[in-house]
C-alpha atoms as a PDB file:
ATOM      1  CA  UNK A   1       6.573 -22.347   4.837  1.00  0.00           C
ATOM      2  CA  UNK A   2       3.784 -20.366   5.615  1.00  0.00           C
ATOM      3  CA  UNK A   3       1.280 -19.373   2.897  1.00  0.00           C
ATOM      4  CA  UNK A   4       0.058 -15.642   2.251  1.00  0.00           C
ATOM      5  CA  UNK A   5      -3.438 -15.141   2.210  1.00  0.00           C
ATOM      6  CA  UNK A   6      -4.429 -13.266  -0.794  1.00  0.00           C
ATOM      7  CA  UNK A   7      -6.087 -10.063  -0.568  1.00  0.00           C
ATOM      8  CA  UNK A   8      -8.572  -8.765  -3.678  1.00  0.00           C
ATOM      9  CA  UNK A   9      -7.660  -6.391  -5.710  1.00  0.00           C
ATOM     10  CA  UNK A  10      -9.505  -4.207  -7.874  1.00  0.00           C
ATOM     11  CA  UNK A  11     -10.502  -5.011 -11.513  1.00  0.00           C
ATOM     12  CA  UNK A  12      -8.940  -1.773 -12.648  1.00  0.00           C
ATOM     13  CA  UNK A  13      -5.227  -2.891 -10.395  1.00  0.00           C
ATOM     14  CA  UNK A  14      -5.492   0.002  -8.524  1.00  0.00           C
ATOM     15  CA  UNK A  15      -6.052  -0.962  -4.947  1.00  0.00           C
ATOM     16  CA  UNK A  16      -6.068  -4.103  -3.265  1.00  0.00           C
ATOM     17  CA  UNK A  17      -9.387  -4.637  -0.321  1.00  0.00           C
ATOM     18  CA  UNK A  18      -8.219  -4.902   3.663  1.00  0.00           C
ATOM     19  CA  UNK A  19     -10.967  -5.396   5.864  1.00  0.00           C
ATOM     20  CA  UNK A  20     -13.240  -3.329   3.641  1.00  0.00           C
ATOM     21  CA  UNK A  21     -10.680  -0.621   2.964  1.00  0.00           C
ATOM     22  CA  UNK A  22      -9.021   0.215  -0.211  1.00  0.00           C
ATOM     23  CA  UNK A  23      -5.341   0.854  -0.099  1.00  0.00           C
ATOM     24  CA  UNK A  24      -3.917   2.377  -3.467  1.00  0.00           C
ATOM     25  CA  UNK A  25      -1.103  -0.776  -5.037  1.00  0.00           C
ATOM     26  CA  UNK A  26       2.510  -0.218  -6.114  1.00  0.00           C
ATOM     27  CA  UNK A  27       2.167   1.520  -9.201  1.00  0.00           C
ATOM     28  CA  UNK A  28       2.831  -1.335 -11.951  1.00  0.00           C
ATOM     29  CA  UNK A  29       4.656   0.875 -14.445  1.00  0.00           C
ATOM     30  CA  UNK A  30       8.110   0.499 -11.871  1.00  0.00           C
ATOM     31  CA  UNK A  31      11.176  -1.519 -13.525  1.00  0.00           C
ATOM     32  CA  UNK A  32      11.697  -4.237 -11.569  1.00  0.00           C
ATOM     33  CA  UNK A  33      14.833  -3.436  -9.661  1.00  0.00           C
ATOM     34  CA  UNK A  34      13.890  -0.174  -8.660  1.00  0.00           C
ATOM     35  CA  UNK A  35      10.506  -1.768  -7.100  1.00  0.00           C
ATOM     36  CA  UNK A  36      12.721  -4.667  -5.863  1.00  0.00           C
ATOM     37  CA  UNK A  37      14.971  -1.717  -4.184  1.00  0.00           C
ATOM     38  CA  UNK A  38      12.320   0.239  -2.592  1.00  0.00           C
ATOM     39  CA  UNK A  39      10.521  -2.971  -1.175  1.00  0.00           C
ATOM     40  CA  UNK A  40      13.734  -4.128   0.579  1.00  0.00           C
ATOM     41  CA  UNK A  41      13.898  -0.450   1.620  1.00  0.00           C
ATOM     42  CA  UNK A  42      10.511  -0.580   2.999  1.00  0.00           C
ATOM     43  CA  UNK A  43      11.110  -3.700   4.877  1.00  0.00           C
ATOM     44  CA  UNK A  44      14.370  -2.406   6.424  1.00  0.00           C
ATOM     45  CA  UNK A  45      12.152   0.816   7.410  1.00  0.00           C
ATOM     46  CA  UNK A  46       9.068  -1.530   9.166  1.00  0.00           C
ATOM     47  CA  UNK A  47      12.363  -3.435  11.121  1.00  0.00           C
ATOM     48  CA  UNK A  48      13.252  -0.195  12.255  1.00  0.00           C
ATOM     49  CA  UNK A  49       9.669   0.984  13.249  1.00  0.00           C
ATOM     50  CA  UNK A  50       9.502  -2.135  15.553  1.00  0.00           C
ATOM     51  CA  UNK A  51      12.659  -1.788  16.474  1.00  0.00           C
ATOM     52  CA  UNK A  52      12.507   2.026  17.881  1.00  0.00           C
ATOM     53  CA  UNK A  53       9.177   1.108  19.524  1.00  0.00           C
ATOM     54  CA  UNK A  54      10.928  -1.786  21.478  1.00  0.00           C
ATOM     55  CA  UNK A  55      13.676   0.934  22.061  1.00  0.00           C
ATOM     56  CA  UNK A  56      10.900   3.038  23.646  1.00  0.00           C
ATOM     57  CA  UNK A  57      10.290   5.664  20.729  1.00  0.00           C
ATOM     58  CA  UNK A  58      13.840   6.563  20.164  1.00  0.00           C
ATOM     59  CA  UNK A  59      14.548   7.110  16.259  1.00  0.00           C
ATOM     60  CA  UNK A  60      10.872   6.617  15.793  1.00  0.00           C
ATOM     61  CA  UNK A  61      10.060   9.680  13.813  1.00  0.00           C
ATOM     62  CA  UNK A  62      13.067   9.001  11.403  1.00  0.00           C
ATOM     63  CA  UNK A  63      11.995   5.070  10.725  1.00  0.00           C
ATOM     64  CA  UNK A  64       8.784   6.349   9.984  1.00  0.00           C
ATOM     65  CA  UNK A  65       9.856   8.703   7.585  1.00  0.00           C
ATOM     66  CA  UNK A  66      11.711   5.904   5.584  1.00  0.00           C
ATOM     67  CA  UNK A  67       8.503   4.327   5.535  1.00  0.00           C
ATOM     68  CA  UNK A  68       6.749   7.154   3.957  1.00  0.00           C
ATOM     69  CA  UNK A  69      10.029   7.716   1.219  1.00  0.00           C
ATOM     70  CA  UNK A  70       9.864   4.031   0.341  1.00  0.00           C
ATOM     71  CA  UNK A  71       6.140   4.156   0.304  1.00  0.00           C
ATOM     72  CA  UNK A  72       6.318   7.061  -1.820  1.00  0.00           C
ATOM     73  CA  UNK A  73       8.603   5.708  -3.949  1.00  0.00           C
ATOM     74  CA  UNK A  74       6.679   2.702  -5.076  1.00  0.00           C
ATOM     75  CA  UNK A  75       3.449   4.999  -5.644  1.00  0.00           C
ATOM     76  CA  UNK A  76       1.397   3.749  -2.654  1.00  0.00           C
ATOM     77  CA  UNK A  77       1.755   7.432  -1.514  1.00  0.00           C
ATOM     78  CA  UNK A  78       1.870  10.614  -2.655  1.00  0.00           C
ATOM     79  CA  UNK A  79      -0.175  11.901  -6.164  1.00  0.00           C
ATOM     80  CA  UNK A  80      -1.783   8.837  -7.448  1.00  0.00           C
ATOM     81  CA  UNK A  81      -0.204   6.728 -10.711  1.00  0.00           C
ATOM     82  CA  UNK A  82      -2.455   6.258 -13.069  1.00  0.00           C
ATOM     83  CA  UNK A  83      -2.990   9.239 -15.751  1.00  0.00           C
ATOM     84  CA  UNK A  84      -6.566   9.160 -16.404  1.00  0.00           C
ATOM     85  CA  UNK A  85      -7.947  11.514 -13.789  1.00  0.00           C
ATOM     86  CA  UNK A  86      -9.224   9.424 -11.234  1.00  0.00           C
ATOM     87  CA  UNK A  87      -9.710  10.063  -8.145  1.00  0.00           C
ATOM     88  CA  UNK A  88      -7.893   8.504  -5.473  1.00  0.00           C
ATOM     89  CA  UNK A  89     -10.135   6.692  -3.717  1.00  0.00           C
ATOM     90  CA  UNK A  90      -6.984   5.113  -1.060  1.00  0.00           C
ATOM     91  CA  UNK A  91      -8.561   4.652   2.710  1.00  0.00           C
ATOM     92  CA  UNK A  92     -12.195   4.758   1.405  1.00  0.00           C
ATOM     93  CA  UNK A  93     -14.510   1.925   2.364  1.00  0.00           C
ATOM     94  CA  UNK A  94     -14.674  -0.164  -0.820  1.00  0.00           C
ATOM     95  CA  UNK A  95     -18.831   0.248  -0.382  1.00  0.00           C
ATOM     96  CA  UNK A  96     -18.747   3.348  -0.385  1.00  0.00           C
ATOM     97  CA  UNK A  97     -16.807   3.817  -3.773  1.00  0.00           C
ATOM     98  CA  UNK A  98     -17.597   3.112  -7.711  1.00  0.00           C
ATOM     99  CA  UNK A  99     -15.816  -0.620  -6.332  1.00  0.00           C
ATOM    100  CA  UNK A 100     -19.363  -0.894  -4.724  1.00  0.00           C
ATOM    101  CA  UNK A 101     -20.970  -3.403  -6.896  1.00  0.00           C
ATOM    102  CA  UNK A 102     -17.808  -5.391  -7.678  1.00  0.00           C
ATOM    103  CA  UNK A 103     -16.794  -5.501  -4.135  1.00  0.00           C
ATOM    104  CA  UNK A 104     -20.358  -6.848  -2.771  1.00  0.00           C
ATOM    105  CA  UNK A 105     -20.425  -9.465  -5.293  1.00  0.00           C
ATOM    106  CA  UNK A 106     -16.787 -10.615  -3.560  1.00  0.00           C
ATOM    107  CA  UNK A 107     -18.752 -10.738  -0.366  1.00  0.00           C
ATOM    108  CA  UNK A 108     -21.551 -13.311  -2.070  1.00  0.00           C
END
């Protein structure tokens, strides 16, 4: 079994860190079949990604829509979750955002 690497994630739970980039979580507030549902839909939507690129780009536009609708679904796209006004700081460099501080001090 291999094991996952875990990724940081913000104090607040908003975003989770990739290579310096923030990328906005599944918003927390889904019961847990419907996020269960829309994660297997995702994965079936990333198979068919690969899948139409092996095929050479046939049905590509449509897997990558399913993507988006399953991404969408789970709050990783779209208007953000949270109600507090926010901004939505998804695809920013973490040092360039109020995660500044708190992300340097992951990098000591």
């Amino acid at each position: 079994m291999t094991q996952r690497k875990m990724v940081p994630v913000t104090p607040d739970g908003r975003y989770i860190v990739v290579r310096g980039r923030l990328w906005r979580r599944s918003d927390p507030g889904l019961p847990a079949d419907r996020r269960e549902a829309l994660v297997h839909d995702l994965m079936r939507a990333r198979r068919a990604v690969r899948d139409a690129k092996a095929a050479g780009g046939a049905g590509l536009a449509e897997a990558r829509a399913a993507v988006d609708a399953a991404k969408h679904g789970l709050g990783e796209r779209g208007p953000p979750w949270w109600t507090d006004g926010a901004p939505d700081y998804t695809r920013h460099l973490a040092r360039t955002t109020p995660y500044a501080a708190w992300f340097a001090a992951l990098e000591a």
